[in-house]
C-alpha atoms as a PDB file:
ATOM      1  CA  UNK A   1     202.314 -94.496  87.899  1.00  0.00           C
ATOM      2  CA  UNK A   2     203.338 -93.230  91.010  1.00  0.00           C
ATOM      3  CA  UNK A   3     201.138 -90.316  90.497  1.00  0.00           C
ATOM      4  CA  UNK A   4     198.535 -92.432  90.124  1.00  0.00           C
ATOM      5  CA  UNK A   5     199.182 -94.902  93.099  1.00  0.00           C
ATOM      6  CA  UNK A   6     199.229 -91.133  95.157  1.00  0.00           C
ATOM      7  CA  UNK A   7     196.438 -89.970  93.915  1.00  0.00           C
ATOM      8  CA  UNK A   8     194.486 -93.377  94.851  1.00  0.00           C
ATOM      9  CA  UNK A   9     195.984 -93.449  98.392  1.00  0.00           C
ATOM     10  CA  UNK A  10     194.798 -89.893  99.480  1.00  0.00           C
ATOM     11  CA  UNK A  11     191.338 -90.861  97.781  1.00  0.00           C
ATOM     12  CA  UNK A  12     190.867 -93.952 100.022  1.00  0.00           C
ATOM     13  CA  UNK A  13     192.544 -91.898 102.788  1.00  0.00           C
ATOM     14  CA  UNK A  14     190.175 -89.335 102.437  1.00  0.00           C
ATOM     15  CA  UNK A  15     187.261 -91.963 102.688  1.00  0.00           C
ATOM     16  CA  UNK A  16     188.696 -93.520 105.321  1.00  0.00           C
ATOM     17  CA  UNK A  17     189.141 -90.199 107.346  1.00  0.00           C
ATOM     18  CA  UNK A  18     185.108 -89.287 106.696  1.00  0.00           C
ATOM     19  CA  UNK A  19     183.875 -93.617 107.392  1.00  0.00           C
ATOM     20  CA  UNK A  20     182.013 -94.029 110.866  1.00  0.00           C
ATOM     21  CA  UNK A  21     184.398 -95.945 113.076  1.00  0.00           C
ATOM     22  CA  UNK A  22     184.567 -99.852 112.216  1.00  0.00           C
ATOM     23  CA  UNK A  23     182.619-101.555 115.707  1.00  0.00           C
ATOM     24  CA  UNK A  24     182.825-104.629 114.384  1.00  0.00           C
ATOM     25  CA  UNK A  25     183.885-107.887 116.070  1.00  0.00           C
ATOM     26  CA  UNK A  26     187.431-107.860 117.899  1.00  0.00           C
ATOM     27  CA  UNK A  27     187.563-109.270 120.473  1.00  0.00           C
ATOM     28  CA  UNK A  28     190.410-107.503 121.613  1.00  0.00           C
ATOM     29  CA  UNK A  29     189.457-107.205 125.086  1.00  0.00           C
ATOM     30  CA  UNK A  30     188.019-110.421 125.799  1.00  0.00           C
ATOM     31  CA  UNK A  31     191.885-111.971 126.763  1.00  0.00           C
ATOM     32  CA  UNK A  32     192.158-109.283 129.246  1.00  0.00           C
ATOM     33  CA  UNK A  33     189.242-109.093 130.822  1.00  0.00           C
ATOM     34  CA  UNK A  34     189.605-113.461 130.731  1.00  0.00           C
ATOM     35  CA  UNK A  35     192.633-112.900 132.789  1.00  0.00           C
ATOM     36  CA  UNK A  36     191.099-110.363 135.310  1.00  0.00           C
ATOM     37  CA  UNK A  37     188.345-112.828 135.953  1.00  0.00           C
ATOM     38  CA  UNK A  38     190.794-115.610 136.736  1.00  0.00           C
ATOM     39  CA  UNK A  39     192.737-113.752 139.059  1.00  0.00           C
ATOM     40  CA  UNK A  40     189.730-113.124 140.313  1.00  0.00           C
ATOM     41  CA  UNK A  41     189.210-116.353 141.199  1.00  0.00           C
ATOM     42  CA  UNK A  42     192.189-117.951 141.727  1.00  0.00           C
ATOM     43  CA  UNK A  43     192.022-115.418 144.421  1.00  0.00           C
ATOM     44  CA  UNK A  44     189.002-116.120 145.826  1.00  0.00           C
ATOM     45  CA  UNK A  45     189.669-119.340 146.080  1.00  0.00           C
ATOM     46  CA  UNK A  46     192.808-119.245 147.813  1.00  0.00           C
ATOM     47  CA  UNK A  47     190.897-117.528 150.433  1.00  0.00           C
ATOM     48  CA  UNK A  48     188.330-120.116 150.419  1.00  0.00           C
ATOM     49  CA  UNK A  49     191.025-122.487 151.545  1.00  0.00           C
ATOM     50  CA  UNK A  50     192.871-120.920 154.052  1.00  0.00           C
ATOM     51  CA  UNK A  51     189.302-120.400 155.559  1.00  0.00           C
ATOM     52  CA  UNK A  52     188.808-124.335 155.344  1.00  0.00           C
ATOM     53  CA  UNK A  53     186.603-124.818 152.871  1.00  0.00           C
ATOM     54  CA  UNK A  54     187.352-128.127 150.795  1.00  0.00           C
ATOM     55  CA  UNK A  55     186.005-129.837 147.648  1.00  0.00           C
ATOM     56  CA  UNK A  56     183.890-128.645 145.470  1.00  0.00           C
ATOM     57  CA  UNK A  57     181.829-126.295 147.753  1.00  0.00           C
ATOM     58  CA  UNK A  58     185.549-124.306 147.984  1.00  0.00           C
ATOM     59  CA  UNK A  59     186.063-124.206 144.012  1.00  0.00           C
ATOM     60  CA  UNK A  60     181.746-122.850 143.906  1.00  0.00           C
ATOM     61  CA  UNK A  61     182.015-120.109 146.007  1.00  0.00           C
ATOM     62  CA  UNK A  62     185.004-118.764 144.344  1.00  0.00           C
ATOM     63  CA  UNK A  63     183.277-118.641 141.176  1.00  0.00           C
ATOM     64  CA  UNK A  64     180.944-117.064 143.416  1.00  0.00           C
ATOM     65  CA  UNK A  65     183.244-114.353 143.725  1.00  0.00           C
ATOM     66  CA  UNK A  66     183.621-113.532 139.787  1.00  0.00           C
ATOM     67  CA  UNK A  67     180.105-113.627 139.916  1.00  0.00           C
ATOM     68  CA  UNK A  68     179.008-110.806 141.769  1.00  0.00           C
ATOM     69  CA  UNK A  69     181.743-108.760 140.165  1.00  0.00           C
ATOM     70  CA  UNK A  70     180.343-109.485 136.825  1.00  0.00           C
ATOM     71  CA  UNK A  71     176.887-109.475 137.992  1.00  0.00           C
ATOM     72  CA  UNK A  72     177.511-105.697 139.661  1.00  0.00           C
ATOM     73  CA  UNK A  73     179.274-104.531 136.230  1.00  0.00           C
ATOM     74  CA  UNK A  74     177.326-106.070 133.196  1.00  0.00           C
ATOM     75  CA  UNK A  75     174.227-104.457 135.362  1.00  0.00           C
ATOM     76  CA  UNK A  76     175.321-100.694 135.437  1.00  0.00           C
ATOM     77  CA  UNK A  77     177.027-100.703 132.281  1.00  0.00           C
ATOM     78  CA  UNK A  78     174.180-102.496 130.419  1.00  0.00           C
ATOM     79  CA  UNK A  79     171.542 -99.684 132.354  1.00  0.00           C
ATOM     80  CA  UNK A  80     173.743 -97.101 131.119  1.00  0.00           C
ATOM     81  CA  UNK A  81     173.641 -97.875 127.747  1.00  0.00           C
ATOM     82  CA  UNK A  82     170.174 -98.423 127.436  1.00  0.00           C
ATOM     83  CA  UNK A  83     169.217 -95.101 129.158  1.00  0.00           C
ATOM     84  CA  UNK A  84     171.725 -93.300 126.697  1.00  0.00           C
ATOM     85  CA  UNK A  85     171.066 -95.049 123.652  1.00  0.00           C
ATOM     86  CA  UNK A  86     166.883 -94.911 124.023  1.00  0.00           C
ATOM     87  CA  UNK A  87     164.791 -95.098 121.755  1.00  0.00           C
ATOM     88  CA  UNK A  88     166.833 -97.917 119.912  1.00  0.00           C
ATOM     89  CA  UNK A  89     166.065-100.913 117.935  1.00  0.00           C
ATOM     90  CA  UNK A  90     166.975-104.613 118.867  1.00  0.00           C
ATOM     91  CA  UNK A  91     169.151-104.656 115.860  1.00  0.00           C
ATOM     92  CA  UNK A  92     170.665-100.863 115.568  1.00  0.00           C
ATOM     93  CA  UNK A  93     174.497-101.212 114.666  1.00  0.00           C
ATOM     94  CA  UNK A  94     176.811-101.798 118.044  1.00  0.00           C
ATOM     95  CA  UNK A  95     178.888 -99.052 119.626  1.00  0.00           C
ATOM     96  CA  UNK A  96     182.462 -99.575 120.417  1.00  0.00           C
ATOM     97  CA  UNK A  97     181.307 -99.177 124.393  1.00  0.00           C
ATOM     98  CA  UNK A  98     178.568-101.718 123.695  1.00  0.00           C
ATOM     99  CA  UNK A  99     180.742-104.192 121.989  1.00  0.00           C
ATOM    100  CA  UNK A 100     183.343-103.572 125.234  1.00  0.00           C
ATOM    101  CA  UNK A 101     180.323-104.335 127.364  1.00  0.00           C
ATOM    102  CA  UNK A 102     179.708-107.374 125.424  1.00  0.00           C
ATOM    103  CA  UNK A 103     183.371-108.833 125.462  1.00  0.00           C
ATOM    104  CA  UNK A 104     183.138-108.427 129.315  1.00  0.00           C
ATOM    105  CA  UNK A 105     180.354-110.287 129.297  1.00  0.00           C
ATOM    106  CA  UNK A 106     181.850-112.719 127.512  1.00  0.00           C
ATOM    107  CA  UNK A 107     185.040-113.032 128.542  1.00  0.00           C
ATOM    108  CA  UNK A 108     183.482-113.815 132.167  1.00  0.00           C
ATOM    109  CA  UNK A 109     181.053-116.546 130.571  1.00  0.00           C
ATOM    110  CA  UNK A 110     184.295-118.789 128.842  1.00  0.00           C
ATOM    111  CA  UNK A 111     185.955-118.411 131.912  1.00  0.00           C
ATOM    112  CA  UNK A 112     183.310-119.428 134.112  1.00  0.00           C
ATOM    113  CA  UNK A 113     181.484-122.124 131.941  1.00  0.00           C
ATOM    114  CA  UNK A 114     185.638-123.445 131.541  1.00  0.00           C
ATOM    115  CA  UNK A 115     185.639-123.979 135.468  1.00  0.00           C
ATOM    116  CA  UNK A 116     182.326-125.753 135.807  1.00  0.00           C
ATOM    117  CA  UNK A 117     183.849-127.995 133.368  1.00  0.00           C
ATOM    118  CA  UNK A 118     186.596-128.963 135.931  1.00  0.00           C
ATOM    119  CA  UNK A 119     186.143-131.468 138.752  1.00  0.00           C
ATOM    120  CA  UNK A 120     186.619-128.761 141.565  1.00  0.00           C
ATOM    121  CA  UNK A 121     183.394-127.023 140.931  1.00  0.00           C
ATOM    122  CA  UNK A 122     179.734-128.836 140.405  1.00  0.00           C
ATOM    123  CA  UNK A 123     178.849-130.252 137.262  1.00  0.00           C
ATOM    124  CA  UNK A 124     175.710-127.696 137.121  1.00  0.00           C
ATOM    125  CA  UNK A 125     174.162-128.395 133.477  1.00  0.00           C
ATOM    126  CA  UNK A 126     171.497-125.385 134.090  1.00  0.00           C
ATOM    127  CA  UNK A 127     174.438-122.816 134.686  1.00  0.00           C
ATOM    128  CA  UNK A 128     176.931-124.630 131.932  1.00  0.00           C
ATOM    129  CA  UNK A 129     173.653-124.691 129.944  1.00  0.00           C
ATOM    130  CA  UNK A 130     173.134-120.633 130.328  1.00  0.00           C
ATOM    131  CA  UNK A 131     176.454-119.784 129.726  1.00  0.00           C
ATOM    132  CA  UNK A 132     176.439-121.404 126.192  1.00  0.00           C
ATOM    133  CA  UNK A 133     173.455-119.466 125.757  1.00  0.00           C
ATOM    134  CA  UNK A 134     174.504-116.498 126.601  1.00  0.00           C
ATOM    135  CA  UNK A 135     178.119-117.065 125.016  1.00  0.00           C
ATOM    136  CA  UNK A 136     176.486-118.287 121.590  1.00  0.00           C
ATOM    137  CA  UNK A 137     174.376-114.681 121.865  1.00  0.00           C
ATOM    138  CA  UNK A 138     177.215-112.925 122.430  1.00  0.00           C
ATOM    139  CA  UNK A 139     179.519-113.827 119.905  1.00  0.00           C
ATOM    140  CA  UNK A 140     176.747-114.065 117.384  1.00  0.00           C
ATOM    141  CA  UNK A 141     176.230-109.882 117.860  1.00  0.00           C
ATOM    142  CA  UNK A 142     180.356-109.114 117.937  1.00  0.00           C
ATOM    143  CA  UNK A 143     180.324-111.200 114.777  1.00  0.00           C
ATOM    144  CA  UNK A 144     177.432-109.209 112.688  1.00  0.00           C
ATOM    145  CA  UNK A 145     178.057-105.884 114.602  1.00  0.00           C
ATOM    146  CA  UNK A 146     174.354-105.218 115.525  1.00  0.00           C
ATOM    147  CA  UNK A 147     172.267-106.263 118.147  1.00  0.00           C
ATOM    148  CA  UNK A 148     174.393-105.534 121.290  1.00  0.00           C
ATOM    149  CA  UNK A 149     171.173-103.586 122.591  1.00  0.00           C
ATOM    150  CA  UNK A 150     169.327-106.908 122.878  1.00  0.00           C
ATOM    151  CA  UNK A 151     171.938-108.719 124.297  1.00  0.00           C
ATOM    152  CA  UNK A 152     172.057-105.289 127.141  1.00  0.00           C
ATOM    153  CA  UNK A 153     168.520-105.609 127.826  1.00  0.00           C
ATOM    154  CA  UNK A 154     168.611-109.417 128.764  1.00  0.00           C
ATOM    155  CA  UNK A 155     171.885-108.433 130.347  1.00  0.00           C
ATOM    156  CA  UNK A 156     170.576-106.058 132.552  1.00  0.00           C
ATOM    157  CA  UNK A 157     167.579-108.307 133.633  1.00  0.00           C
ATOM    158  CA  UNK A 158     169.316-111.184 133.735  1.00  0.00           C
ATOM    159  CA  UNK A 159     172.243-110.118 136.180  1.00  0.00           C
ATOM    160  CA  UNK A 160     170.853-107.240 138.071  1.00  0.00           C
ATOM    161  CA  UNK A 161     169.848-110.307 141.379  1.00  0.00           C
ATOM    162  CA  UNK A 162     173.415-111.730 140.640  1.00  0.00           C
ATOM    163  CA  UNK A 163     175.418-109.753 143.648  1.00  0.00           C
ATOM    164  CA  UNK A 164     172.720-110.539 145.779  1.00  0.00           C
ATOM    165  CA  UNK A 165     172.022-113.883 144.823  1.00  0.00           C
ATOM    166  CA  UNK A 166     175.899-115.182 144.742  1.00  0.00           C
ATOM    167  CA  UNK A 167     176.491-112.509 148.117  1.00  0.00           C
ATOM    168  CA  UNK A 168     173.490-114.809 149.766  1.00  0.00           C
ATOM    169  CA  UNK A 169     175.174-118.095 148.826  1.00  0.00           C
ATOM    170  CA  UNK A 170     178.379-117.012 149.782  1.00  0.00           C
ATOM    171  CA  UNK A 171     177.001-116.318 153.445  1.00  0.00           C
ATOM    172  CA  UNK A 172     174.925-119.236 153.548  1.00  0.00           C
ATOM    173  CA  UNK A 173     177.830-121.470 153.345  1.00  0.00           C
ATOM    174  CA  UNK A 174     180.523-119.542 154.862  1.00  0.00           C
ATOM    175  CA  UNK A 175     178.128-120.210 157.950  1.00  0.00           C
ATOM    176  CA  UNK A 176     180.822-122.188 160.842  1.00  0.00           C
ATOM    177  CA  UNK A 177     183.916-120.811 158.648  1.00  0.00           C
ATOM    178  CA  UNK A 178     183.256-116.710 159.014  1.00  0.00           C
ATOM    179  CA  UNK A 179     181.938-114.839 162.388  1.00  0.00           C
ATOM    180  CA  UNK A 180     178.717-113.090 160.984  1.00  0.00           C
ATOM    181  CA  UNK A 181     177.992-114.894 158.463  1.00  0.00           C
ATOM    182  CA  UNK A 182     174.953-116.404 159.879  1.00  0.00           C
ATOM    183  CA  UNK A 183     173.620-113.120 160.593  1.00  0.00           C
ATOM    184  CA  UNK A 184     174.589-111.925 156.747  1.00  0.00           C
ATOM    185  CA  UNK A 185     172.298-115.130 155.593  1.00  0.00           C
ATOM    186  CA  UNK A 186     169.254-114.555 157.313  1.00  0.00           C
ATOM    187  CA  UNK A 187     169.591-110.787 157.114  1.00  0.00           C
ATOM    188  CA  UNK A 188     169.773-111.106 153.187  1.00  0.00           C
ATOM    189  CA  UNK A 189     167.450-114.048 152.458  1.00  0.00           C
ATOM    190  CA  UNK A 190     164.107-112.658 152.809  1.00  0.00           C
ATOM    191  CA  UNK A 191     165.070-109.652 150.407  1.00  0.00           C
ATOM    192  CA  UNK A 192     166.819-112.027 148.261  1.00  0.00           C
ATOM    193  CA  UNK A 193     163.676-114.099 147.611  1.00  0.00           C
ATOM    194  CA  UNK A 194     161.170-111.114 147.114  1.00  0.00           C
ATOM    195  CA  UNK A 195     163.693-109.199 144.725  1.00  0.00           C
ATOM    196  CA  UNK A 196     164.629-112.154 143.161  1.00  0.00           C
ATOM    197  CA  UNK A 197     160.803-113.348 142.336  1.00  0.00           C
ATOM    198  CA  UNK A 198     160.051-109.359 141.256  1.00  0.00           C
ATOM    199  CA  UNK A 199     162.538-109.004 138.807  1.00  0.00           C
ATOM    200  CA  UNK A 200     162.736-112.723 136.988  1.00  0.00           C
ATOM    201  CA  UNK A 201     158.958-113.258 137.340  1.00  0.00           C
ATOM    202  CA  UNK A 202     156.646-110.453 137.835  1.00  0.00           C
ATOM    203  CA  UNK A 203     158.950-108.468 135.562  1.00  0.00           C
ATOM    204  CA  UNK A 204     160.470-110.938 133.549  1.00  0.00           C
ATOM    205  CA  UNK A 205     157.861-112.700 132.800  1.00  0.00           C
ATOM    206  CA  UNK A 206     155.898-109.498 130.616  1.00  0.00           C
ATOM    207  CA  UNK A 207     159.618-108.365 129.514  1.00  0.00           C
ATOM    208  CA  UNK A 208     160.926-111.500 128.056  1.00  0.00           C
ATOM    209  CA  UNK A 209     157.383-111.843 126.357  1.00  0.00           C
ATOM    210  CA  UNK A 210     157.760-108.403 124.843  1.00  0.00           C
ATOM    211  CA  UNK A 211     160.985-109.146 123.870  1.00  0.00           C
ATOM    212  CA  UNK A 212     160.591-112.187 121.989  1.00  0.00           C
ATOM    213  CA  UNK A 213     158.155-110.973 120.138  1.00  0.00           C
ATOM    214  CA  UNK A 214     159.736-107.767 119.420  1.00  0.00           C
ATOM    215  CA  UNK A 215     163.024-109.613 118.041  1.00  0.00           C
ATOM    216  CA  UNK A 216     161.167-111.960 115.732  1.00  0.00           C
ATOM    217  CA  UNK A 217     159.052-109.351 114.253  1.00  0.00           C
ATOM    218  CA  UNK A 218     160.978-106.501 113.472  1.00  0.00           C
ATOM    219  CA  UNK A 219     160.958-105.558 109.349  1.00  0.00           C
ATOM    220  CA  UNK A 220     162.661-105.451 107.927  1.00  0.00           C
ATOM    221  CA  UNK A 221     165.690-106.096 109.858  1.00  0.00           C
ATOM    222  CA  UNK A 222     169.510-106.086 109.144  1.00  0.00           C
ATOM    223  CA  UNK A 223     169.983-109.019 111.610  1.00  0.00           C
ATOM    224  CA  UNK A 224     168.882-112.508 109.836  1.00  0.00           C
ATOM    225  CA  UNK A 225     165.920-113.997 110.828  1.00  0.00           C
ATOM    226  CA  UNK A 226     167.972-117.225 112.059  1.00  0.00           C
ATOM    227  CA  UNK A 227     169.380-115.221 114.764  1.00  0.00           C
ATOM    228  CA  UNK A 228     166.832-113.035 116.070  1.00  0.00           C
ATOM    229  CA  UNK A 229     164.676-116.593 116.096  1.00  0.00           C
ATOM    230  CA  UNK A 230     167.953-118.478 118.266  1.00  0.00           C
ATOM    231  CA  UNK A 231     168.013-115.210 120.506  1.00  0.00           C
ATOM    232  CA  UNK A 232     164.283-114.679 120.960  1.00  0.00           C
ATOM    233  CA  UNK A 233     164.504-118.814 121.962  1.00  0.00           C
ATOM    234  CA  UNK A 234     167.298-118.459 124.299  1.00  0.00           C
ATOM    235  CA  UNK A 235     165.407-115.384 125.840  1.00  0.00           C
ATOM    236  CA  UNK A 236     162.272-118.036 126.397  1.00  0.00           C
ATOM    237  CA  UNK A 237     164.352-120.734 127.751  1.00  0.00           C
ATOM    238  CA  UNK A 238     166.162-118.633 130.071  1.00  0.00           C
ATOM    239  CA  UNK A 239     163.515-117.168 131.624  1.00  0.00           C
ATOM    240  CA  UNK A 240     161.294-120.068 131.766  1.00  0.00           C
ATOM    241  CA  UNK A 241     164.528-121.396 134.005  1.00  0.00           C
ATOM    242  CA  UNK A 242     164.217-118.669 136.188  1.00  0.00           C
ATOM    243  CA  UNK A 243     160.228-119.688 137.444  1.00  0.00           C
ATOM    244  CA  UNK A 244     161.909-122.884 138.458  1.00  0.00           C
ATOM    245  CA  UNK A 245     164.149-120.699 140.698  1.00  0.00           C
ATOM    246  CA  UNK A 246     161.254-118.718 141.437  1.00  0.00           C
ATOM    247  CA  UNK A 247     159.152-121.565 142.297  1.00  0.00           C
ATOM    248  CA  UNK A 248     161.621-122.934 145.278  1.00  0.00           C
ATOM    249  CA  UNK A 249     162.355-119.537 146.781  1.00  0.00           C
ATOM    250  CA  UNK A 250     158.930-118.656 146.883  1.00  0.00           C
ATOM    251  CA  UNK A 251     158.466-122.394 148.685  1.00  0.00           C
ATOM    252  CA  UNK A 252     161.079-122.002 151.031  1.00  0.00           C
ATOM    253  CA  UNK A 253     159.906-118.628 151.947  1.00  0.00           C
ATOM    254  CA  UNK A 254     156.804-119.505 152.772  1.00  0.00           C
ATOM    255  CA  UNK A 255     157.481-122.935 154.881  1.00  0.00           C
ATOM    256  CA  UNK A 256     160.392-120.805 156.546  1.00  0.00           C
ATOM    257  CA  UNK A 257     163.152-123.419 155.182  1.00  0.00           C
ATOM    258  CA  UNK A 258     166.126-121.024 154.180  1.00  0.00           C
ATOM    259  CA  UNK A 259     168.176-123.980 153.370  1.00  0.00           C
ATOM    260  CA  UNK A 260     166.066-125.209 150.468  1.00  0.00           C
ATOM    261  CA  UNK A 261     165.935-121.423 149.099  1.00  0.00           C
ATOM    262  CA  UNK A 262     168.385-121.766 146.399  1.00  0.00           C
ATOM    263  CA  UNK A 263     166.821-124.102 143.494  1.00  0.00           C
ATOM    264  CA  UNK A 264     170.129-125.012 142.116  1.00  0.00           C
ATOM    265  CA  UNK A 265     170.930-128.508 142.384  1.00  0.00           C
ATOM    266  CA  UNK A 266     174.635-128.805 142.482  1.00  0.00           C
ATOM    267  CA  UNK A 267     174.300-125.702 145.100  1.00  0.00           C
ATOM    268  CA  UNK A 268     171.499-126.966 147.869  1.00  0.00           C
ATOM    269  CA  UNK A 269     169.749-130.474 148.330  1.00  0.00           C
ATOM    270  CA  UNK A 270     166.365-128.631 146.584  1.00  0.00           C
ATOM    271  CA  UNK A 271     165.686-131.632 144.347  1.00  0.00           C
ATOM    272  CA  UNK A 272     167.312-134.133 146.213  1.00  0.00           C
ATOM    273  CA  UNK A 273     164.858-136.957 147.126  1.00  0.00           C
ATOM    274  CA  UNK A 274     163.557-136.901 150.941  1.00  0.00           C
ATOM    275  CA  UNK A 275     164.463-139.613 152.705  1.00  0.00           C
ATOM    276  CA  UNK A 276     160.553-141.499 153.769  1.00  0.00           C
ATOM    277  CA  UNK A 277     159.980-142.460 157.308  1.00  0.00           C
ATOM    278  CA  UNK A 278     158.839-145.876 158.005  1.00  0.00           C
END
């Protein structure tokens, strides 16, 4: 018997030794990486105080700040592994660096969509709205193991204006609190708007389209058709939020009114009713 028992260990042993590596769901990393994004802002928004900011507009810009260090991240890992991994399909099998990508990702997304939860930070239903998205995607690819790609390539689309979008923000309202930040808004607001309208519309716009129908076509496919269809919609919807965006900066740009640039309600007075003259 004990033969026996020996001979079956060193068989599954020798299987094991000759298997691809299991880069299946974990989420080993996502606790860390929570914790480093916390820090993050805990940090920033001690600084936000002792610079005087109060209220909600304090706990906002420090999830500014975990923003633009996921935003700067997610985009040059994500690029990465697209260039190495091309040509792929939306549903090849994850990496291990992919699914580390992904639990970043994540891991920034609960801790973020946790804090616009709280009173000190806006009650934004578009960004708590996104995040679900996004954290719904995510876990759904950790889960099944494939399909990390597509997540990347609405990754790296979908956060490559974030450091200069949260950076712009961050100026605009550190305006009377920091010496130079006036200058840093107006300096970065033109190029915000144009690089912002490039990428979400005149590329996203094709991209998005592409990708949809790429996802919801592809056969046969090892990912089931319910999720490619949820991804492929929460592509659609995220994007179509982004014209909206779009739409005011290119407004603001063009009547000159910086403050109305952001479209973001719980951020700017964009869709706040004008008060009428009599």
């Amino acid at each position: 018997m004990q033969q026996a028992l020996g001979t079956c260990w060193s068989t599954l042993q020798s299987v094991a030794d000759q298997a691809e590596p299991y880069t299946g769901p974990s989420f080993k990393y996502v606790p860390g990486f929570a914790a480093i994004f916390a820090a993050i802002y805990l940090t920033g928004f001690a600084v936000m105080g002792n610079l005087g900011l109060t209220g909600k507009k304090r706990g906002t810009l420090a999830s500014c700040c975990i923003s633009i260090v996921h935003g700067f991240l997610t985009t040059n890992l994500s690029g990465w592994q697209l260039y190495v991994s091309f040509p792929f399909r939306m549903d090849d099998v994850n990496t291990e660096v992919q699914n580390i990508v992904l639990e970043l990702c994540l891991a920034y997304m609960l801790v973020d969509e946790f804090l616009f939860l709280l009173p000190i930070t806006p009650d934004d239903w578009l960004f708590i709205g996104h995040h679900a998205m996004v954290i719904i995607y995510t876990i759904g690819s950790l889960l099944i193991g494939r399909g990390a790609i597509s997540c990347l390539v609405l990754m790296c689309i979908g956060e490559i204006t974030s450091p200069m979008q949260n950076s712009w923000y961050l100026a605009k309202d550190l305006r009377g609190y920091v010496k130079g930040a006036e200058t840093a808004y107006k300096w970065i607001s033109t190029p915000y708007t144009l690089w912002f309208i490039l990428v979400r519309t005149c590329v996203g716009l094709p991209l998005i389209s592409w990708f949809a129908w790429t996802i919801t076509t592809l056969h046969p496919s090892a990912v089931p058709a319910h999720f490619r269809w949820t991804w492929a919609s929460f592509a659609v919807l995220g994007v179509s939020g982004s014209q909206l965006w779009s739409r005011n900066l290119w407004k603001g740009y063009c009547s000159g009114d910086l403050e109305g640039e952001h479209p973001i309600d719980a951020k700017t007075k964009a869709f706040e009713p004008k008060s009428k003259t009599k």
